[in-house]
N, C-alpha and C. Protein backbone atom coordinates (compact mmCIF):
# COMPACT_ATOMS: atom_id res chain seq x y z
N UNK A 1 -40.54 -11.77 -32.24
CA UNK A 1 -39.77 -12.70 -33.05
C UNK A 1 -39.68 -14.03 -32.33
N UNK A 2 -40.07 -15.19 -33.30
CA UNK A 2 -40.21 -16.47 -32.45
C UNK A 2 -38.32 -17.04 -32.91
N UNK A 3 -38.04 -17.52 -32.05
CA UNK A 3 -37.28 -18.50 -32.64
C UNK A 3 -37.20 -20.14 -32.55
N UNK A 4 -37.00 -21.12 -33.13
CA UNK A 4 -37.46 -22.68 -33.55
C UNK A 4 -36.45 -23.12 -32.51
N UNK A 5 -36.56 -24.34 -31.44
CA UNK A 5 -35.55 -25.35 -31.38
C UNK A 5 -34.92 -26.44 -32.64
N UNK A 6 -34.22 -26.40 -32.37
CA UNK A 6 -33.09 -26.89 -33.30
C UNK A 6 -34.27 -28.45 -33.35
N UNK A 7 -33.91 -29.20 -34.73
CA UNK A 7 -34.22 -30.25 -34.36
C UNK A 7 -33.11 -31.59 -35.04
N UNK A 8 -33.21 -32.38 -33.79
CA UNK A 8 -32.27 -32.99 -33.72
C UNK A 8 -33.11 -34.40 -33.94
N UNK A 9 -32.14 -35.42 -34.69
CA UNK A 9 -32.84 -36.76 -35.21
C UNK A 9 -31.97 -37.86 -35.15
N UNK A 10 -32.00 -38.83 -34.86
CA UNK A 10 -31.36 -40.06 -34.68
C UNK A 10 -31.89 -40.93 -35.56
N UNK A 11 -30.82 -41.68 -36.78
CA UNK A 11 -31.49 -42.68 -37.74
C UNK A 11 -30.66 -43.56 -37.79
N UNK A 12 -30.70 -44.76 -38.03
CA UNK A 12 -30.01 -45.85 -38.82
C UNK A 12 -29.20 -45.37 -39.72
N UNK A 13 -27.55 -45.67 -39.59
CA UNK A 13 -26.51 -45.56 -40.60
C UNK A 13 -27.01 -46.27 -41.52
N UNK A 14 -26.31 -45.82 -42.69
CA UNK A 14 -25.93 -46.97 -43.74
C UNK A 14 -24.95 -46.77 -43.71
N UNK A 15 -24.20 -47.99 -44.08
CA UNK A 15 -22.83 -49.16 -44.63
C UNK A 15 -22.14 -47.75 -46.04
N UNK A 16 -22.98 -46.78 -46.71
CA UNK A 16 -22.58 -46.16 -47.60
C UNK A 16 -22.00 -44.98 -47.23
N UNK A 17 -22.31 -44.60 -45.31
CA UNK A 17 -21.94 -43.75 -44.99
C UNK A 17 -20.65 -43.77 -43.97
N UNK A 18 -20.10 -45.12 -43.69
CA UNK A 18 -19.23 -45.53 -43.57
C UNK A 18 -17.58 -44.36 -43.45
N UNK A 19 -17.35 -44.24 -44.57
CA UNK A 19 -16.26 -43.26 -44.92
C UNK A 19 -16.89 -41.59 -44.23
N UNK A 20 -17.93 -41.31 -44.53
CA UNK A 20 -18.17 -40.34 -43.43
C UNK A 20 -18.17 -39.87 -42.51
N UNK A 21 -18.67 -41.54 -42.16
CA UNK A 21 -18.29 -41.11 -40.38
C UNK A 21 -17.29 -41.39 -39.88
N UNK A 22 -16.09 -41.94 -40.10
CA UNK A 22 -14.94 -41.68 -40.10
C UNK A 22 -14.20 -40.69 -40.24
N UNK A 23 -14.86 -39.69 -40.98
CA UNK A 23 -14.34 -38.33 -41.02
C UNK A 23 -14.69 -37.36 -39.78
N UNK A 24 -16.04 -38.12 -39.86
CA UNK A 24 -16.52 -37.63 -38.42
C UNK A 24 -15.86 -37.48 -37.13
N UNK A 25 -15.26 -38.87 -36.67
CA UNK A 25 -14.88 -39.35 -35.67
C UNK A 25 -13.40 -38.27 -35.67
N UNK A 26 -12.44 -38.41 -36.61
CA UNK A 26 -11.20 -37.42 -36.63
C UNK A 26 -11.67 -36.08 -36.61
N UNK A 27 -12.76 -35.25 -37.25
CA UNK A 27 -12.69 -34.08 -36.80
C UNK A 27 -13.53 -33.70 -35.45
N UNK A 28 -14.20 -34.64 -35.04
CA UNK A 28 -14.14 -34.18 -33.37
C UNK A 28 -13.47 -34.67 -32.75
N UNK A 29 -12.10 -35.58 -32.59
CA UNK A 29 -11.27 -35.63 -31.64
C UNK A 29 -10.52 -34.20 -32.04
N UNK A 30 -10.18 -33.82 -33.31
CA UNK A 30 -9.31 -32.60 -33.16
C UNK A 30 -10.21 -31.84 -32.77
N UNK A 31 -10.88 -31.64 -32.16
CA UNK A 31 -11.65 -30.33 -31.00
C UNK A 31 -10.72 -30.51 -29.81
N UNK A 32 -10.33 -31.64 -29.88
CA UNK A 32 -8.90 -31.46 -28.70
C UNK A 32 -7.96 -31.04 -28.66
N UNK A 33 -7.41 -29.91 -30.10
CA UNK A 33 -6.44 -29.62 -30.01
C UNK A 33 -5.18 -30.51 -30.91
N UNK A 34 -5.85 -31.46 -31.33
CA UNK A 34 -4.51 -32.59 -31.79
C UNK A 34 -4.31 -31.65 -33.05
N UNK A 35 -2.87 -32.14 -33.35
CA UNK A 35 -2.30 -31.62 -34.68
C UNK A 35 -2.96 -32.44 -35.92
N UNK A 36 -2.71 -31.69 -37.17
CA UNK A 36 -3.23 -32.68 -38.34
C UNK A 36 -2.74 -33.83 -38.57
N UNK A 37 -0.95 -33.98 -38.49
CA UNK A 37 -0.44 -34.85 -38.52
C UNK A 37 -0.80 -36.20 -37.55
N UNK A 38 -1.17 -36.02 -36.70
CA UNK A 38 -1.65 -36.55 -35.44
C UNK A 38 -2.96 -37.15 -35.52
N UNK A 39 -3.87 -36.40 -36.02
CA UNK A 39 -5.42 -36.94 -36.51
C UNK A 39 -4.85 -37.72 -37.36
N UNK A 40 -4.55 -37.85 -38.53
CA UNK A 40 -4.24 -38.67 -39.71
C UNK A 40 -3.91 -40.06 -39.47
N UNK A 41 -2.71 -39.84 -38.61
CA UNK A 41 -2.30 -40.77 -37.80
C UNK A 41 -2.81 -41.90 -37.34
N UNK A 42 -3.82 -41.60 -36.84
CA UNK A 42 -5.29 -42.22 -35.77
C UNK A 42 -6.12 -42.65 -36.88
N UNK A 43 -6.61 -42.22 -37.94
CA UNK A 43 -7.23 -42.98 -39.27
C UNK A 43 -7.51 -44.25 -39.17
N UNK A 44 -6.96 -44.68 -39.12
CA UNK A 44 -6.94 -46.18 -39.42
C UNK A 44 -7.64 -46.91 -38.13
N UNK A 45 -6.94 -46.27 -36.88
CA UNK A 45 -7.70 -46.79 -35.94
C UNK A 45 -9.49 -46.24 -35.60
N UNK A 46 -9.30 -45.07 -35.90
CA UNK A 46 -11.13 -44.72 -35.62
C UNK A 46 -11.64 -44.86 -37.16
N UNK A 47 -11.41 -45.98 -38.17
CA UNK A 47 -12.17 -45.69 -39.45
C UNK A 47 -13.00 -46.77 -38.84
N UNK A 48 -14.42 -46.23 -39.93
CA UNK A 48 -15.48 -47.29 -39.41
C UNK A 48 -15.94 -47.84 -40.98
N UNK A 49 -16.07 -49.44 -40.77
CA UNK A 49 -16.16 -49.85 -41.93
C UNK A 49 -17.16 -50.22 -42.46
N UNK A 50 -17.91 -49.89 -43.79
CA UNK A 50 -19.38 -50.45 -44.39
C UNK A 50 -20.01 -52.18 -43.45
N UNK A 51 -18.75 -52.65 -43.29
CA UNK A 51 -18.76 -53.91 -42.11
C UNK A 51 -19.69 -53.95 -41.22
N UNK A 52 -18.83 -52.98 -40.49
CA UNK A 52 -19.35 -52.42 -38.64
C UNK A 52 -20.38 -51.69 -38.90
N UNK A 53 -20.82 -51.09 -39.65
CA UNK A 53 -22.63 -50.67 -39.65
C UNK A 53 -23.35 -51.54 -40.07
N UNK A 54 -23.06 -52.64 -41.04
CA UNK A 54 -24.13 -53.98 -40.95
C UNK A 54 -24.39 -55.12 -39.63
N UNK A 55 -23.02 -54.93 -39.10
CA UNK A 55 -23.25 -56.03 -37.70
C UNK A 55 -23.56 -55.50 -36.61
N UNK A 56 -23.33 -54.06 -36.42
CA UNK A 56 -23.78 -53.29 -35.16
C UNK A 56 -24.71 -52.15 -35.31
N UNK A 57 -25.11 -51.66 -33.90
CA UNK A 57 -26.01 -50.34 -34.01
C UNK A 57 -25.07 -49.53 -33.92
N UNK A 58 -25.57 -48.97 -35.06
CA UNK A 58 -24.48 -47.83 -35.87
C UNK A 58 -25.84 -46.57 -35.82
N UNK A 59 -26.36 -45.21 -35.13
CA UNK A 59 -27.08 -44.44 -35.30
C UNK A 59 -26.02 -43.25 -35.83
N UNK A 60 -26.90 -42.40 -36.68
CA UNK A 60 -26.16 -40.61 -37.35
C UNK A 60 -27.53 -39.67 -36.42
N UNK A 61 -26.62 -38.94 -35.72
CA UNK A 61 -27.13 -37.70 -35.24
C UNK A 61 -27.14 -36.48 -36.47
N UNK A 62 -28.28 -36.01 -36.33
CA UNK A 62 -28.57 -34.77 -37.51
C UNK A 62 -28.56 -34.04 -36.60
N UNK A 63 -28.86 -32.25 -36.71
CA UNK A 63 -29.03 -31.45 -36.61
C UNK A 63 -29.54 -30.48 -37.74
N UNK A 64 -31.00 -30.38 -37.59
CA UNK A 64 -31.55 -29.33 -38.23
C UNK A 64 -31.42 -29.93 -39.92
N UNK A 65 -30.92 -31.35 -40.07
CA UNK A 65 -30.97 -32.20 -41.43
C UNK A 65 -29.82 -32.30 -41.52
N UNK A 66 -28.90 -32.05 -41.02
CA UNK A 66 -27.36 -32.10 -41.24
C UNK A 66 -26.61 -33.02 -40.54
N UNK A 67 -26.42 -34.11 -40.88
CA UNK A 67 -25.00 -35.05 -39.87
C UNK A 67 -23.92 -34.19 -39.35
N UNK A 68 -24.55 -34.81 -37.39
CA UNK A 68 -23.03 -34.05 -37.15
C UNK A 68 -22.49 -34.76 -36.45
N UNK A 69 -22.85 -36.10 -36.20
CA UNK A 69 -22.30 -37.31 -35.21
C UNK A 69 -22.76 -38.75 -35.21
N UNK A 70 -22.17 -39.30 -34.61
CA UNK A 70 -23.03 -40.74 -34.35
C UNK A 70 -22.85 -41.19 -33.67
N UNK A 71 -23.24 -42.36 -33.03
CA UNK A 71 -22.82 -43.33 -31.97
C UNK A 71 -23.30 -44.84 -32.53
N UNK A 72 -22.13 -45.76 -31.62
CA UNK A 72 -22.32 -47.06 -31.94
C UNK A 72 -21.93 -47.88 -30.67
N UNK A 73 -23.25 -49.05 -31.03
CA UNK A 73 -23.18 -49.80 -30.15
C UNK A 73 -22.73 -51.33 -30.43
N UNK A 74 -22.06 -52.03 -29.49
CA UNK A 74 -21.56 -53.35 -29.94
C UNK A 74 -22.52 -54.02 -28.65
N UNK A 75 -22.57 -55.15 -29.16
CA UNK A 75 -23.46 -56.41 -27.75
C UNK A 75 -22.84 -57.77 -27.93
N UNK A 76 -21.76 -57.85 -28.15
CA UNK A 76 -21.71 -59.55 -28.93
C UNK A 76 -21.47 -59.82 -27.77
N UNK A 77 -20.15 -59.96 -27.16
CA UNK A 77 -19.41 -60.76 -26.24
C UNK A 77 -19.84 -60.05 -25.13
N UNK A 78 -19.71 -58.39 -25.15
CA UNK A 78 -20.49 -57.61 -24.01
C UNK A 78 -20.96 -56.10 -24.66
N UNK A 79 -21.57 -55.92 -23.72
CA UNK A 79 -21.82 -54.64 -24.46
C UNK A 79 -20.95 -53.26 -24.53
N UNK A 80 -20.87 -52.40 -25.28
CA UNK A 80 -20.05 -51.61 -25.49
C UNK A 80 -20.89 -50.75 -26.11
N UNK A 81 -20.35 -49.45 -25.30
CA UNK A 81 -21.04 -47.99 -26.33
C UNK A 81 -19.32 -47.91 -27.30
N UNK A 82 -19.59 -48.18 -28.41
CA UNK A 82 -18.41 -48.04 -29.10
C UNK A 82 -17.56 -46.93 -29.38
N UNK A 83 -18.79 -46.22 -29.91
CA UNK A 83 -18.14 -44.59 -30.35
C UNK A 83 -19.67 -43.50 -30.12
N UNK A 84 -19.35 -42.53 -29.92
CA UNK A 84 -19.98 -41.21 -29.89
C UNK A 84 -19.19 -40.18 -30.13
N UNK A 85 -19.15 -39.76 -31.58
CA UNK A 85 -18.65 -38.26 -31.58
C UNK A 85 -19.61 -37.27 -32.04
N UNK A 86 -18.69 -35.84 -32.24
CA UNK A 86 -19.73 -35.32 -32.52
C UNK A 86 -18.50 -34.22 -33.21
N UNK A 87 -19.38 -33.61 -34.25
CA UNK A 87 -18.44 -32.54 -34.81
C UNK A 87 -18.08 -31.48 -34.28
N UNK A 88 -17.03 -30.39 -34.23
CA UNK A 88 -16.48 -29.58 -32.93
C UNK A 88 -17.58 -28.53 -32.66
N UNK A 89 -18.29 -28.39 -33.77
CA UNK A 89 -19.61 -26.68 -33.73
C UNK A 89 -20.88 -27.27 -33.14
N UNK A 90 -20.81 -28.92 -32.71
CA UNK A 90 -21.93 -29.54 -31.63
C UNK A 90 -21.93 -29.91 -30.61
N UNK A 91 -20.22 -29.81 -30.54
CA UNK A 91 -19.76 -30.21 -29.44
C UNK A 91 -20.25 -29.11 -27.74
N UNK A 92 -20.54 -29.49 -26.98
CA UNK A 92 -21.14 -28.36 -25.64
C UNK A 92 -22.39 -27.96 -26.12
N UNK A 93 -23.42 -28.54 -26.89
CA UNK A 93 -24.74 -27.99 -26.75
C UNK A 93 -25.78 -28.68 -26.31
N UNK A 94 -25.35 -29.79 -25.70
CA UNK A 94 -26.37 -31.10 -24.86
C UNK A 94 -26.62 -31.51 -26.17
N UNK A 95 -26.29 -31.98 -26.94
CA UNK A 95 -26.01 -33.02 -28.07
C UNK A 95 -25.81 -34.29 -27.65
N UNK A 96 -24.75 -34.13 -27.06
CA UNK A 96 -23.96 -35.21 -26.72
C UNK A 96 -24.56 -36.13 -25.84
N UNK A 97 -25.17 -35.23 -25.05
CA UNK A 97 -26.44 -35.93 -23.70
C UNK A 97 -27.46 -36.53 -24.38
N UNK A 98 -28.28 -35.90 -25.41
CA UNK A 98 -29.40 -36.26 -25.88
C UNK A 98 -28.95 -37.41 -26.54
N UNK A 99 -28.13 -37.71 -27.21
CA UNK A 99 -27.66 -38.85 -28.05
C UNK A 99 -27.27 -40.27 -26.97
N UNK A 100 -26.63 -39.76 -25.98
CA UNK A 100 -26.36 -40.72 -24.83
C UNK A 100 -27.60 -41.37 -24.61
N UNK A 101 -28.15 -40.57 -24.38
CA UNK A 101 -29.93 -40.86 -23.55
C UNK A 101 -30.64 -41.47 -24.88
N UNK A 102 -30.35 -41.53 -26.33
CA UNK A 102 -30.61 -42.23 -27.05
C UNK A 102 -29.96 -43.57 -26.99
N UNK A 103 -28.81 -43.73 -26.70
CA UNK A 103 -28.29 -44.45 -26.97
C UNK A 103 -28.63 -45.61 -25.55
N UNK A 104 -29.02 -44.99 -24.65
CA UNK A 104 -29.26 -46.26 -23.59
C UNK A 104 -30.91 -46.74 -23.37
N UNK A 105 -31.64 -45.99 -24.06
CA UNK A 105 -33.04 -46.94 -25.02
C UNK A 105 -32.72 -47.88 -25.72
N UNK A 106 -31.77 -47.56 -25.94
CA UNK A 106 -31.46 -49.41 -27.09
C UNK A 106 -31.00 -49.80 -26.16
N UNK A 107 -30.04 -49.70 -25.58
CA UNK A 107 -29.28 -50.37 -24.19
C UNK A 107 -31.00 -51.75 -23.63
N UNK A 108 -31.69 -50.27 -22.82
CA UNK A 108 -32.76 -50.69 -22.41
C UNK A 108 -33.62 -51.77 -23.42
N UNK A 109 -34.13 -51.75 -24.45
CA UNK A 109 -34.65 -52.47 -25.26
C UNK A 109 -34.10 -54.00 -25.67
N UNK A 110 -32.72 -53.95 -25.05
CA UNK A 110 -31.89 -54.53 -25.55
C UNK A 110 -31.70 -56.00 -24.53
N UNK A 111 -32.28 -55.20 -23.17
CA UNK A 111 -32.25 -55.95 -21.53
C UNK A 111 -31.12 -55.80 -21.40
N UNK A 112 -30.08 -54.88 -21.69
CA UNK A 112 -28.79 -54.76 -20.98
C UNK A 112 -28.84 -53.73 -20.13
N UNK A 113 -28.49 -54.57 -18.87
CA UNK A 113 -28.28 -53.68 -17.67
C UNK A 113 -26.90 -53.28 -17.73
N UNK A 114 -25.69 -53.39 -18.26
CA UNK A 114 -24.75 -52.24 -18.04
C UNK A 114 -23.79 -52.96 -18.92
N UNK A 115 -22.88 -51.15 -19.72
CA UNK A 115 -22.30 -52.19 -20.67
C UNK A 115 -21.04 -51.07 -20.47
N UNK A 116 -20.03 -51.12 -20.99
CA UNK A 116 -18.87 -50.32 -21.07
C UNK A 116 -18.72 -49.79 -21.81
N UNK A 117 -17.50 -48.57 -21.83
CA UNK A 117 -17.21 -47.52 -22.60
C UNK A 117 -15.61 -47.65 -22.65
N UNK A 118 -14.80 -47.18 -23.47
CA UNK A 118 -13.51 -46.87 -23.61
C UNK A 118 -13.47 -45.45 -24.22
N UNK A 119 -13.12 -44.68 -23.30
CA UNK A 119 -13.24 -43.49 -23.32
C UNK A 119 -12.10 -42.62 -24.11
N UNK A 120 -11.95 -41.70 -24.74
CA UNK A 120 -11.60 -40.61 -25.32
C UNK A 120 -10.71 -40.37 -24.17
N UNK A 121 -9.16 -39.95 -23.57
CA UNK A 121 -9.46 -38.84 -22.14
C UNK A 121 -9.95 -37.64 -22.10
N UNK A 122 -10.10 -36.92 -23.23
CA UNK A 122 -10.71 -35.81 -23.10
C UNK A 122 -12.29 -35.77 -22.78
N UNK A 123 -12.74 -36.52 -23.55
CA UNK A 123 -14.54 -37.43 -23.25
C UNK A 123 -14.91 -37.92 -21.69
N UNK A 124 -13.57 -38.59 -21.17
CA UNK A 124 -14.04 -38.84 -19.75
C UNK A 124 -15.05 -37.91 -18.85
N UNK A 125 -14.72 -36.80 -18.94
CA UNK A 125 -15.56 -35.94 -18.24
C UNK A 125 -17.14 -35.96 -18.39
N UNK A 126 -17.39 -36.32 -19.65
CA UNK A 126 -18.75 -36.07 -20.54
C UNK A 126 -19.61 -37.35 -19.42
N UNK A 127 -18.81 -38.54 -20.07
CA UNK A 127 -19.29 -40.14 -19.44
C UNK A 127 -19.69 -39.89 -17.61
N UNK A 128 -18.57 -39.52 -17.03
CA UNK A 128 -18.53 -39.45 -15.69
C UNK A 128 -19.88 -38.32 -15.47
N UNK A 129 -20.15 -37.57 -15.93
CA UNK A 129 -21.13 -36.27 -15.37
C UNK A 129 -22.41 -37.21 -16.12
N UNK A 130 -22.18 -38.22 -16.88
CA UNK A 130 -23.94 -38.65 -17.28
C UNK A 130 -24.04 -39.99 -16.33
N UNK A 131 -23.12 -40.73 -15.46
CA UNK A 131 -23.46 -41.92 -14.60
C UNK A 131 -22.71 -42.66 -14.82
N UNK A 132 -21.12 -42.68 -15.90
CA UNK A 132 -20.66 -43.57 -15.99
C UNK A 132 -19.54 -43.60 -14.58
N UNK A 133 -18.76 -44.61 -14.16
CA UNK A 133 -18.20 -44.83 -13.30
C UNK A 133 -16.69 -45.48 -13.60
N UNK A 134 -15.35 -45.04 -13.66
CA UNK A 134 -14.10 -45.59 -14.23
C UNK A 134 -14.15 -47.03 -13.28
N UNK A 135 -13.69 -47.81 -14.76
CA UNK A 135 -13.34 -49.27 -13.64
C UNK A 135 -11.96 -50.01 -13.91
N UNK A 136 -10.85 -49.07 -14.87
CA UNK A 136 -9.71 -49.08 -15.50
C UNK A 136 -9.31 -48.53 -16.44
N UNK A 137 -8.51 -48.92 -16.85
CA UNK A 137 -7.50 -48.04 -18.24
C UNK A 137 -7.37 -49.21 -19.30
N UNK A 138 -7.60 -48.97 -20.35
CA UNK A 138 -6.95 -50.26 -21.78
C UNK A 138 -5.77 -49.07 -22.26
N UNK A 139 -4.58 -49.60 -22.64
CA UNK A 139 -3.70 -49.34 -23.29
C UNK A 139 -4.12 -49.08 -24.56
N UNK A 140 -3.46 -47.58 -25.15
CA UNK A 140 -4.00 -47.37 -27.21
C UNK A 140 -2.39 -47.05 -26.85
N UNK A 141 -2.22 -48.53 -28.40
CA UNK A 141 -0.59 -48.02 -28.79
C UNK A 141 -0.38 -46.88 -30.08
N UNK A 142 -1.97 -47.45 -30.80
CA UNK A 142 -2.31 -45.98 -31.79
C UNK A 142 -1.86 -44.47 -31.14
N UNK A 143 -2.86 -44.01 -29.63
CA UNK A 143 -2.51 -42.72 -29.08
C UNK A 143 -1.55 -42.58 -28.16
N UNK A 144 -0.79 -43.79 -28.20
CA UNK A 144 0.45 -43.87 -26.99
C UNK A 144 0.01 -43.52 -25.34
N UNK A 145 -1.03 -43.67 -25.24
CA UNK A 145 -1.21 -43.52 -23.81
C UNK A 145 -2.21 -44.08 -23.40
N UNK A 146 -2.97 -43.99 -22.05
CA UNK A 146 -4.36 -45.19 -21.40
C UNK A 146 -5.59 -44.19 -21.65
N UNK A 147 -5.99 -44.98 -21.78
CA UNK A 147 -7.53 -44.92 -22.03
C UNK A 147 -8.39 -45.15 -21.20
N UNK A 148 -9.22 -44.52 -20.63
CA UNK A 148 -9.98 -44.76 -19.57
C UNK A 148 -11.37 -45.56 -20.12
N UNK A 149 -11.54 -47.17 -18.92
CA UNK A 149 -12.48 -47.73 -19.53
C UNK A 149 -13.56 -47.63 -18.32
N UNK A 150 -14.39 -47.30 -18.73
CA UNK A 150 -16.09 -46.96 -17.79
C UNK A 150 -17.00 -47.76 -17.78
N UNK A 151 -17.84 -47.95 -17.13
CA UNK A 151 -19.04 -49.00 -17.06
C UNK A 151 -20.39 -48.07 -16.41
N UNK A 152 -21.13 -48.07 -17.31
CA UNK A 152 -22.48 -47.44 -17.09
C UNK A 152 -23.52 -48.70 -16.59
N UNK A 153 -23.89 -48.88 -15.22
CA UNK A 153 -25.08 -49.60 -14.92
C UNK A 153 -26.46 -48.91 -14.95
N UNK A 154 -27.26 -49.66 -16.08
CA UNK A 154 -28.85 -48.83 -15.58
C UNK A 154 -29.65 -49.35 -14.26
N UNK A 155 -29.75 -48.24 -13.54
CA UNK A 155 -30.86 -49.17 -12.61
C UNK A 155 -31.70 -49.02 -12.93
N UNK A 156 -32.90 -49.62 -11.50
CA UNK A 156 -33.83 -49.70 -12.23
C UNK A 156 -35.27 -48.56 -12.08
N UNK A 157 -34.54 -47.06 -11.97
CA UNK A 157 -35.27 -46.56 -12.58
C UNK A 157 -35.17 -45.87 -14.00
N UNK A 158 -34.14 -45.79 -14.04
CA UNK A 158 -33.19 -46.08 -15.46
C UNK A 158 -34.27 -47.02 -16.62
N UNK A 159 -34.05 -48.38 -16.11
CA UNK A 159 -34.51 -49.47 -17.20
C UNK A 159 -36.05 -49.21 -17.19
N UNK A 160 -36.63 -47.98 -16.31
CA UNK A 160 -38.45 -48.40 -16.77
C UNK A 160 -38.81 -47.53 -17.76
């Protein structure tokens, strides 16, 4: 009996999928445990708007044809990995890695040698074990507590 690797695909959002991935983003932070009331809460701050996928790199992670995450990147003023989630049944299967490692080809393509993260605290762990490095905290008055902010430098065997 053979069995297939999963296959996993990275595409260009659309602006139509917007409200999706916003749904996205709340049901993998509650892989942390948060209450419903509590996710809901946060809405407003992790919604992503038909907006923010026309002005930024906005990618949807599939699995096997199925959206189960995305990530986004900002470059204006500096660079920023914006968001990476992932839904809780993808969460721990090197998903999260493979999408990272997608996500710093554009980095690379991009000539950015290092851009920041504002981390999840539960996510910190993920960032720190792929090269990111803490360089402070931003205050969320949304989650009432600090946020750990990271800075990923590529070197340069990284950037070849």
């Amino acid at each position: 009996m053979t069995t297939t690797a999963p296959m996993i695909d990275i595409n260009a959002a659309h602006p139509d999928q917007a409200e999706f991935l916003s749904d996205i983003a709340i049901e993998a932070k509650g892989h942390w445990g948060y209450s419903r009331e509590k996710l809901d809460s946060w809405r407003n701050t992790l919604k992503v708007e038909p907006q923010y996928i026309r002005h930024h790199i906005v990618k949807t992670i599939s699995l096997n044809e199925k959206v189960i995450g995305f990530f986004a990147i900002k470059h204006d003023e500096e660079a920023v990995l914006d968001h990476l989630w992932l839904l809780p049944e993808a969460i721990g299967k090197g998903i999260g890695k493979i999408a990272f490692h997608e996500a710093l080809k554009i980095f690379r393509k991009l000539e950015i040698a290092a851009f920041t993260i504002i981390s999840d605290p539960d996510a910190k762990g993920f960032y720190l074990h792929v090269g990111a490095r803490q360089i402070g905290e931003v205050e969320s008055i949304a989650q009432q507590c600090m946020l750990p902010k990271l800075i990923f430098e590529l070197n340069e065997t990284q950037k070849a």
